[in-house]
Protein backbone atom coordinates (compact mmCIF):
# COMPACT_ATOMS: atom_id res chain seq x y z
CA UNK A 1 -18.82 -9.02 6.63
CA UNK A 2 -19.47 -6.20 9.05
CA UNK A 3 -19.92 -2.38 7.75
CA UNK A 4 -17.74 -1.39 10.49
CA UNK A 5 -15.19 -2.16 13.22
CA UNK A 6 -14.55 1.19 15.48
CA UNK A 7 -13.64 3.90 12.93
CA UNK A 8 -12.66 1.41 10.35
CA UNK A 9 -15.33 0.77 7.51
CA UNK A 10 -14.63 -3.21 6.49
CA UNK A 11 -16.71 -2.63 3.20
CA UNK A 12 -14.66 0.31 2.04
CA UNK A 13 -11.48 -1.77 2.46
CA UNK A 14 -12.86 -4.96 0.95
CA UNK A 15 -13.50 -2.44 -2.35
CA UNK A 16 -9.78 -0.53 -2.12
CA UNK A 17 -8.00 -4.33 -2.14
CA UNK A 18 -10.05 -5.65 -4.94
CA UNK A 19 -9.33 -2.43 -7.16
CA UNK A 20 -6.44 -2.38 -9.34
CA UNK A 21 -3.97 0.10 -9.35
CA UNK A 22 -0.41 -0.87 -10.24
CA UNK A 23 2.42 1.73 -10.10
CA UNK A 24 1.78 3.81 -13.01
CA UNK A 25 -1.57 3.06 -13.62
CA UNK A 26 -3.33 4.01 -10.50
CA UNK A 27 -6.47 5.30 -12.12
CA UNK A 28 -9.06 2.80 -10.78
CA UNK A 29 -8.10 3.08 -7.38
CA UNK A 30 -7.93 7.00 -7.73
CA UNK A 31 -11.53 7.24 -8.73
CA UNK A 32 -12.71 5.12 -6.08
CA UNK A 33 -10.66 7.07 -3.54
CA UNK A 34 -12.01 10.27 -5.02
CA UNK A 35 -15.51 9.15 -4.75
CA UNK A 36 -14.83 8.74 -1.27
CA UNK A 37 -13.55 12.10 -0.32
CA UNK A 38 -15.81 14.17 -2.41
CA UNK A 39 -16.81 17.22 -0.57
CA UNK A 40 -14.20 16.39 2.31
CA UNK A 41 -12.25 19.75 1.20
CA UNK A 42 -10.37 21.10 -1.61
CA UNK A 43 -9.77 17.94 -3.88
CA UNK A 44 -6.79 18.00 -6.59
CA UNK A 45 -4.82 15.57 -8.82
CA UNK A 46 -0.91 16.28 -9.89
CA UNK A 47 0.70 15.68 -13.37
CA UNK A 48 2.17 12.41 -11.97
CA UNK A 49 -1.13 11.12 -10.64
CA UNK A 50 -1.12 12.11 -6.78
CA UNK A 51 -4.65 12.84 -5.34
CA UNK A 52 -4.70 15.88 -2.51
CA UNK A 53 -7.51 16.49 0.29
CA UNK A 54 -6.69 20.12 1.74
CA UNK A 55 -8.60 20.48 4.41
CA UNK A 56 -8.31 23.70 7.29
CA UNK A 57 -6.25 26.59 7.08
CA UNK A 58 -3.48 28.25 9.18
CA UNK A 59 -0.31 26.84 10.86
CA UNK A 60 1.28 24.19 10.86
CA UNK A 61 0.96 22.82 7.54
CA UNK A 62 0.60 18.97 7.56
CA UNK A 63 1.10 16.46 5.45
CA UNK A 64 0.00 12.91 5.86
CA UNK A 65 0.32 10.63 2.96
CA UNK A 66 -0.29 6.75 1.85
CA UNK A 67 0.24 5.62 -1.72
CA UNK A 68 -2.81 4.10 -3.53
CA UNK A 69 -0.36 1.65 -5.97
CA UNK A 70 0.22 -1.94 -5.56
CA UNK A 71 2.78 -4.20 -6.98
CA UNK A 72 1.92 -6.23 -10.11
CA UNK A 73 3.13 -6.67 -13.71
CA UNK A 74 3.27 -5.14 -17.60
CA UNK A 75 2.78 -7.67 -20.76
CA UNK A 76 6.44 -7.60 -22.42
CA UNK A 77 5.50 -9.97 -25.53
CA UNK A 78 2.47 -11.78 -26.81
CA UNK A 79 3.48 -15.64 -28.64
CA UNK A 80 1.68 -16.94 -31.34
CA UNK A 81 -0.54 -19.02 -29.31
CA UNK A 82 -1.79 -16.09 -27.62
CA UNK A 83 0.33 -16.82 -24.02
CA UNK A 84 1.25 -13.77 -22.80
CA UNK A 85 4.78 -13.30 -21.12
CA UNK A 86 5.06 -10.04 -18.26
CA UNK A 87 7.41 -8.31 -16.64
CA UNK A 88 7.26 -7.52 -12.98
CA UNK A 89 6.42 -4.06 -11.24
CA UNK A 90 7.27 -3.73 -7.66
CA UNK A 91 9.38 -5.47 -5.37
CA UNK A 92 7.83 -9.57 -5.89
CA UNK A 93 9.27 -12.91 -4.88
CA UNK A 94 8.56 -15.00 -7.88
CA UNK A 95 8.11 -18.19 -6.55
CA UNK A 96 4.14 -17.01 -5.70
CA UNK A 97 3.49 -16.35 -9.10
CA UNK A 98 2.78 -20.05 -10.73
CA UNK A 99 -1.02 -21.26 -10.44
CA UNK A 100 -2.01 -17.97 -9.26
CA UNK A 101 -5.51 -16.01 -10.41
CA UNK A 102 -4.59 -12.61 -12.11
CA UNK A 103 -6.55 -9.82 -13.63
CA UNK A 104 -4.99 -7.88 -16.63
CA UNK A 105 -6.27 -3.91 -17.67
CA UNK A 106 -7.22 -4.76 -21.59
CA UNK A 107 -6.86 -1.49 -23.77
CA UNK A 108 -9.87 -0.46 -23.24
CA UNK A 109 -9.64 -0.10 -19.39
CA UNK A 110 -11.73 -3.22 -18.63
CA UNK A 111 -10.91 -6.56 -16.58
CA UNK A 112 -10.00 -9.99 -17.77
CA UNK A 113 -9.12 -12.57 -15.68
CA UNK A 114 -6.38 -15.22 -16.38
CA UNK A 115 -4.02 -17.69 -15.08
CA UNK A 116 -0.35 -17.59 -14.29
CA UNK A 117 1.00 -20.92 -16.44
CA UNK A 118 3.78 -23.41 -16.09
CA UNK A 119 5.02 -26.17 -17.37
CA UNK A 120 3.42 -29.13 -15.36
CA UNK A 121 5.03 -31.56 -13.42
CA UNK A 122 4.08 -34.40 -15.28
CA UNK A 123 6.63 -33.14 -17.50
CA UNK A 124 9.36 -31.63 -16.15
CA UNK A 125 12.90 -33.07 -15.69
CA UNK A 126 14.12 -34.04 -12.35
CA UNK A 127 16.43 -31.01 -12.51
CA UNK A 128 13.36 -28.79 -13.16
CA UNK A 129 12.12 -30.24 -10.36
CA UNK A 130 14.30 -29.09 -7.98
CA UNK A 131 14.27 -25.04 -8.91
CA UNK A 132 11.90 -22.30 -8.76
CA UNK A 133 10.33 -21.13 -11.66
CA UNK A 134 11.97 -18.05 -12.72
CA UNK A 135 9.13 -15.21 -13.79
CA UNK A 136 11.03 -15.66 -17.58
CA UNK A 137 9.45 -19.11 -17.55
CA UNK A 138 5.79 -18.40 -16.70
CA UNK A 139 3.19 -16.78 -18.56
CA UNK A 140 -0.23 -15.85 -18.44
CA UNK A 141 -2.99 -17.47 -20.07
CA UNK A 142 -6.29 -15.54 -20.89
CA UNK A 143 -8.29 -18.59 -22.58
CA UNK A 144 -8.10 -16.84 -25.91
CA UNK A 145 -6.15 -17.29 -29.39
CA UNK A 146 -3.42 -15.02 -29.69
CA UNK A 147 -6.44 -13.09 -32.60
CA UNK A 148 -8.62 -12.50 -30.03
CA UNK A 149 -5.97 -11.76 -27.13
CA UNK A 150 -4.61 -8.77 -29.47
CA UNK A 151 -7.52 -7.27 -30.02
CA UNK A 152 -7.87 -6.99 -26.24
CA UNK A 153 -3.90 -6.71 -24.83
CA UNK A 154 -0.78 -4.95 -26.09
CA UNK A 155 2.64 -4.82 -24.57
CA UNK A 156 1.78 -1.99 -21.87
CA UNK A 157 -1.34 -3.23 -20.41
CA UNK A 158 -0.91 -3.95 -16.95
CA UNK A 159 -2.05 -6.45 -13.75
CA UNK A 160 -1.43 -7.97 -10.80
CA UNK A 161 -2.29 -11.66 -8.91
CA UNK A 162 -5.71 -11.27 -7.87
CA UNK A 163 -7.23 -12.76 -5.04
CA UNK A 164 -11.29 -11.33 -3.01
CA UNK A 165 -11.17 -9.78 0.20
CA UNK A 166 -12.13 -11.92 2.83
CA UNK A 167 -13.26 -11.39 6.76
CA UNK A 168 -12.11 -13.87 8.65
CA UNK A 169 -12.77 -13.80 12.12
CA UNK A 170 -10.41 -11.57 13.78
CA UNK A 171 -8.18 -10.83 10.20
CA UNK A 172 -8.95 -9.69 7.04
CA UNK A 173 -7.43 -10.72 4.03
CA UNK A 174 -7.00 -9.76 1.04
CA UNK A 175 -4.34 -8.48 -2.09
CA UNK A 176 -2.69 -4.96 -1.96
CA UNK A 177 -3.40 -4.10 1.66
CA UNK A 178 0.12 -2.24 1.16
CA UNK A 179 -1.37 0.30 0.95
CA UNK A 180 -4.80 0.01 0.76
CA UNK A 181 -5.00 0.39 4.44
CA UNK A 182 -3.28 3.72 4.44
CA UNK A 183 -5.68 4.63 2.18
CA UNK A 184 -8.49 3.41 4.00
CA UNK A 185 -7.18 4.70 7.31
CA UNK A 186 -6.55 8.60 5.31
CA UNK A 187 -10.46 8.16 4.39
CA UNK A 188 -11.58 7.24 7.36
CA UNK A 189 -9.91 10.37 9.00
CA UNK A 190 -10.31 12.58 6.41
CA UNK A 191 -13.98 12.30 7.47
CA UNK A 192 -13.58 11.78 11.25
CA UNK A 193 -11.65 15.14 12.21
CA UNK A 194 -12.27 18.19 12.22
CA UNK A 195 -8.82 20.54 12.48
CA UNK A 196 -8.26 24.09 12.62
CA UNK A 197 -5.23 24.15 11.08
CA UNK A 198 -3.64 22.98 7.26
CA UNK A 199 -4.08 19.08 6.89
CA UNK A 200 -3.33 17.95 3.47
CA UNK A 201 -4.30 14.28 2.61
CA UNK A 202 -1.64 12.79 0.29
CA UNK A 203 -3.21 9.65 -2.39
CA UNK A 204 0.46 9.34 -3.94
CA UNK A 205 1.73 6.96 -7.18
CA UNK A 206 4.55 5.03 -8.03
CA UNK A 207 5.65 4.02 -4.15
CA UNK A 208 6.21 0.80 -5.13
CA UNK A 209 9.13 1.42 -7.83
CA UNK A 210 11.18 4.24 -5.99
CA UNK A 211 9.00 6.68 -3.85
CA UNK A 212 8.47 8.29 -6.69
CA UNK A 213 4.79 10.43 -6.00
CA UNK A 214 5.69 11.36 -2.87
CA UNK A 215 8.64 13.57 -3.73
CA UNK A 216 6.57 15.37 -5.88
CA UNK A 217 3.99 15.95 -3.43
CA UNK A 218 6.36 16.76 -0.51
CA UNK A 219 7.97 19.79 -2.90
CA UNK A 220 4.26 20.64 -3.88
CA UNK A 221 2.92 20.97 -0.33
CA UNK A 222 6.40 22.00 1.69
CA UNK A 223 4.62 20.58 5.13
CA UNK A 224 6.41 21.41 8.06
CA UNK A 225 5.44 18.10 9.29
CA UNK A 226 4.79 15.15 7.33
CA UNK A 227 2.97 11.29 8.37
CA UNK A 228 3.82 8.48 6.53
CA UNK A 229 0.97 5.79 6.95
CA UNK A 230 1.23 2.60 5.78
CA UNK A 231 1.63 -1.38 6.03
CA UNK A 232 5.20 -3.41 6.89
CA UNK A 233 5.90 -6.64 7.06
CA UNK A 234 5.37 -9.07 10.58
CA UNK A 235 7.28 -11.42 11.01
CA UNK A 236 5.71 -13.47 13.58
CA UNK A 237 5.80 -16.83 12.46
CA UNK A 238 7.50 -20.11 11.67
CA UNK A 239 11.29 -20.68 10.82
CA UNK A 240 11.48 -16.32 11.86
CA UNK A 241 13.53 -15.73 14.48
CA UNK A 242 12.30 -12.98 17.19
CA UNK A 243 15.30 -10.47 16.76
CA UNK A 244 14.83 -10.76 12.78
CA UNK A 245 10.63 -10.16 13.30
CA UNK A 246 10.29 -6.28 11.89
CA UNK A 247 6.65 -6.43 13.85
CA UNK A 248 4.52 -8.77 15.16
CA UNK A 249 0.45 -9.08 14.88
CA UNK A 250 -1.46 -7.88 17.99
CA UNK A 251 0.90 -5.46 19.45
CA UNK A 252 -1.01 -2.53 17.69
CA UNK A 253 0.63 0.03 14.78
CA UNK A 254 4.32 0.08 14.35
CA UNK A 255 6.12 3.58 15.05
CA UNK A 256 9.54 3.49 13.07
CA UNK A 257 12.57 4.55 14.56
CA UNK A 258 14.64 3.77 11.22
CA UNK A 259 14.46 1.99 8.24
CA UNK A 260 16.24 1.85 5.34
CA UNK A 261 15.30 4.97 3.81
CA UNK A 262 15.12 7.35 7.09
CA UNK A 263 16.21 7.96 10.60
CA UNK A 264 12.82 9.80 11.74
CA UNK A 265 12.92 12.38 13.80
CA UNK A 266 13.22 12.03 17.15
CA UNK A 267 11.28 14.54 17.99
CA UNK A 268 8.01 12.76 16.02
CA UNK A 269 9.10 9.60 17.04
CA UNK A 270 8.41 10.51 20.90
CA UNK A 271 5.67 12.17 20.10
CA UNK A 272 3.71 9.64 18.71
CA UNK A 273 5.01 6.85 21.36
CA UNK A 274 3.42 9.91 24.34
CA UNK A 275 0.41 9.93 22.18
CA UNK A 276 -0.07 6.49 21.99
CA UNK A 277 0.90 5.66 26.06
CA UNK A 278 -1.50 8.67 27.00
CA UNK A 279 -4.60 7.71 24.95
CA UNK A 280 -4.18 3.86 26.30
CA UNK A 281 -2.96 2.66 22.92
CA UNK A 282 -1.46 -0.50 22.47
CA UNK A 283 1.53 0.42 20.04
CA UNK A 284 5.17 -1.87 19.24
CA UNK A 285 8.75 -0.14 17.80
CA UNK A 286 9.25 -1.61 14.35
CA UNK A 287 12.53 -3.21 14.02
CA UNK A 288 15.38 -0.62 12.66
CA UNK A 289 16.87 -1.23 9.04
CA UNK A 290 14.07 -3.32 7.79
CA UNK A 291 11.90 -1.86 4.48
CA UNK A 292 11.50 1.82 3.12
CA UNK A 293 8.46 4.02 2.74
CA UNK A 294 7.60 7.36 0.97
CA UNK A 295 8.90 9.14 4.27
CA UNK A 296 12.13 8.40 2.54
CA UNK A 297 11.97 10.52 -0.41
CA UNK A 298 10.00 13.16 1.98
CA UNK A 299 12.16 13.68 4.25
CA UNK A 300 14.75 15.18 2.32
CA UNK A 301 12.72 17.46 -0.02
CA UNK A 302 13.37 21.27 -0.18
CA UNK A 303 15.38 21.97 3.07
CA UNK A 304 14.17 19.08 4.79
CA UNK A 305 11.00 17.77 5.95
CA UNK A 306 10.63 16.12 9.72
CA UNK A 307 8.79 13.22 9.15
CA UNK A 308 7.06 9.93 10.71
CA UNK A 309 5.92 6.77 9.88
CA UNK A 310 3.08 4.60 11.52
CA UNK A 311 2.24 0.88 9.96
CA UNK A 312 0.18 -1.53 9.90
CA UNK A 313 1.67 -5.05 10.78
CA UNK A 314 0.70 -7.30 7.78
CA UNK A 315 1.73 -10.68 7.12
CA UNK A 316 2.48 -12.12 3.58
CA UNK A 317 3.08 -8.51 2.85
CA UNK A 318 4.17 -8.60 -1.63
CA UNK A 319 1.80 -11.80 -1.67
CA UNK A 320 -2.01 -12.15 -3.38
CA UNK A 321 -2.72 -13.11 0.16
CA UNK A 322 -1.81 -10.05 2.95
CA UNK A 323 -3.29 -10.76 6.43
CA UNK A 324 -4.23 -7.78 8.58
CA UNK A 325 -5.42 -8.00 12.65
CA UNK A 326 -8.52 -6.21 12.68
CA UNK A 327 -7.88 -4.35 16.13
CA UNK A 328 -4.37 -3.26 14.91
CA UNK A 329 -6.41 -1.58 12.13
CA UNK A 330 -8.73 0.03 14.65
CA UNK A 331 -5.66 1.00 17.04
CA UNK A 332 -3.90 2.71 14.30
CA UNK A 333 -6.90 4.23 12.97
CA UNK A 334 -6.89 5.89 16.70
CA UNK A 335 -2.91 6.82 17.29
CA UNK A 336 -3.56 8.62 14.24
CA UNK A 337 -6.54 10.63 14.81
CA UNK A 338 -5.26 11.57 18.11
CA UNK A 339 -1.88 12.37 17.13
CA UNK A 340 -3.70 14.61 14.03
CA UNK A 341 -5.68 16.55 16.94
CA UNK A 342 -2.65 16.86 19.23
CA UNK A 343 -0.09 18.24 16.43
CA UNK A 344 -0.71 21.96 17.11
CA UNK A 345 0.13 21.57 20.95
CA UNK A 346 3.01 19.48 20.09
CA UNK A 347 5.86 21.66 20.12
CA UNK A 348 6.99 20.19 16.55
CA UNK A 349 6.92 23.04 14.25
């Protein structure tokens, strides 16, 4: 795998998916971001887990944010043959779940790798047959005796389908790129810029069940403008029709209009469109109405909050298996640094 592509540091990313960090329990991934950043700027953590970068001072205060959690699961119950039963965290589809790798967070903080189970088709009914498994009827198995799994898991421990990071070709792929390539792209610009004016680089929690770090860090910071980065779902493939297609791979980041969270303001919603068009970016209009992001719960904190949003087009987004375009990385990687620059002769605050 290449060290870099443009501003975009492939090794960095291939570390951020492989970490685990599901809503809640986003301390892994913290610490590696943290590592990262270290002696960037004025580094802080929140009660609920956010991680700030403050970097410059003066007008206008800016905030731009990606959340560091991923979807995954919490043990609910452990049977006496040691199978261990889960509840789900985030917004899954449940019909990727059976045959999957996973890796579970024992009590202790360390890793242990299992297998989501089902009953095989060998011996199933015909009627079993013919319906997806619902998550009630799977179950993880860790290879141990329900002695040995309790001395390692309790109901609380958490995890997620697990899957490596892989280059291939002109994609990457990988698990939790939602919204490990916010992250990434934050890092990356966090140490690419240099800005004479407040720039506050938001790590937050708990996206993934309710926008729930990001409303604390929007009343924390008050921004008077606020950048949403993150990845959304493409749609560009079999059995989707065109109009239904939120993005597409290849047509560079996605600038939201409206989602289901937030009509952005028009104001940054030009803006970043002129930035893109004048710095020869290759840039596509995300479908209205589809998805929600943490610009949701931003945009209406304190008195209001104008906000954007700028994705990355992923496909099998709330899989094991997400599929990023390399140069959309790189493209949005550069909207955003030149947007960043631009914002104090923007007219926006």
């Amino acid at each position: 795998m290449g060290e870099r592509l443009g501003g975009i540091n492939l090794h960095l990313l291939k570390k951020l998916s492989e970490e685990i960090g599901v809503s809640g329990h986003e301390d892994l991934v913290r610490n590696l971001i943290r590592s990262e950043i270290d002696g960037l700027g004025e580094i802080e953590q929140d009660s609920i887990g956010n991680l700030y970068l403050k970097v410059g001072e003066g007008h206008p205060r800016v905030m731009i944010s990606a959340h560091m959690d991923e979807i995954g699961f919490i043990v609910k119950h452990i049977d006496k043959k040691g199978f261990i039963r889960i509840e789900l965290v985030g917004g899954w589809d449940p019909r990727v779940f059976p045959s999957q790798r996973a890796i579970l967070i024992d009590k202790n903080g360390e890793k242990l790798e299992g297998v989501v189970g089902s009953k095989p088709p060998h011996i199933q009914s015909r009627k079993e047959m013919e319906k997806a498994f619902k998550i009630s009827e799977l179950f993880l198995d860790i290879g141990m005796s329900k002695e040995e799994v309790l001395e390692r898991i309790e109901i609380g421990c958490t995890g997620t389908l697990y899957s490596e990071f892989r280059d291939i070709g002109d994609f990457v792929v990988g698990k939790a790129l939602d919204d490990r390539v916010g992250v990434l792209l934050l890092i990356e610009l966090a140490k690419a810029i240099d800005v004479d004016f407040e720039t506050n680089f938001v790590f937050t929690v708990q996206e993934e069940v309710g926008l729930r770090g990001a409303g604390v860090a929007a009343y924390r910071i008050n921004p008077d403008i606020a950048l949403v980065v993150e990845a959304t779902a493409a749609g560009d493939l079999p059995g989707v029709r065109e109009e239904e297609s939120p993005t597409s791979i290849g047509l560079g980041p996605a600038i939201t209009i409206m989602d289901k969270r937030i009509i952005v303001s028009p104001e940054i919603f030009s803006f970043l469109k002129r930035v893109a068009e004048e710095n020869n970016i290759d840039y596509q209009i995300k479908k209205p109405a589809y998805g929600g992001t943490d610009a949701g719960r931003i945009h209406i904190t304190r008195s209001g909050i104008p906000s954007g949003i700028v994705s990355v087009p992923t496909r099998y987004i709330h899989s094991p298996n997400q599929l990023v375009y390399k140069k959309d990385l790189e493209r949005t990687f550069e909207l955003l640094k030149f947007s960043l620059e631009e914002i104090p002769s923007s007219g926006l605050y």
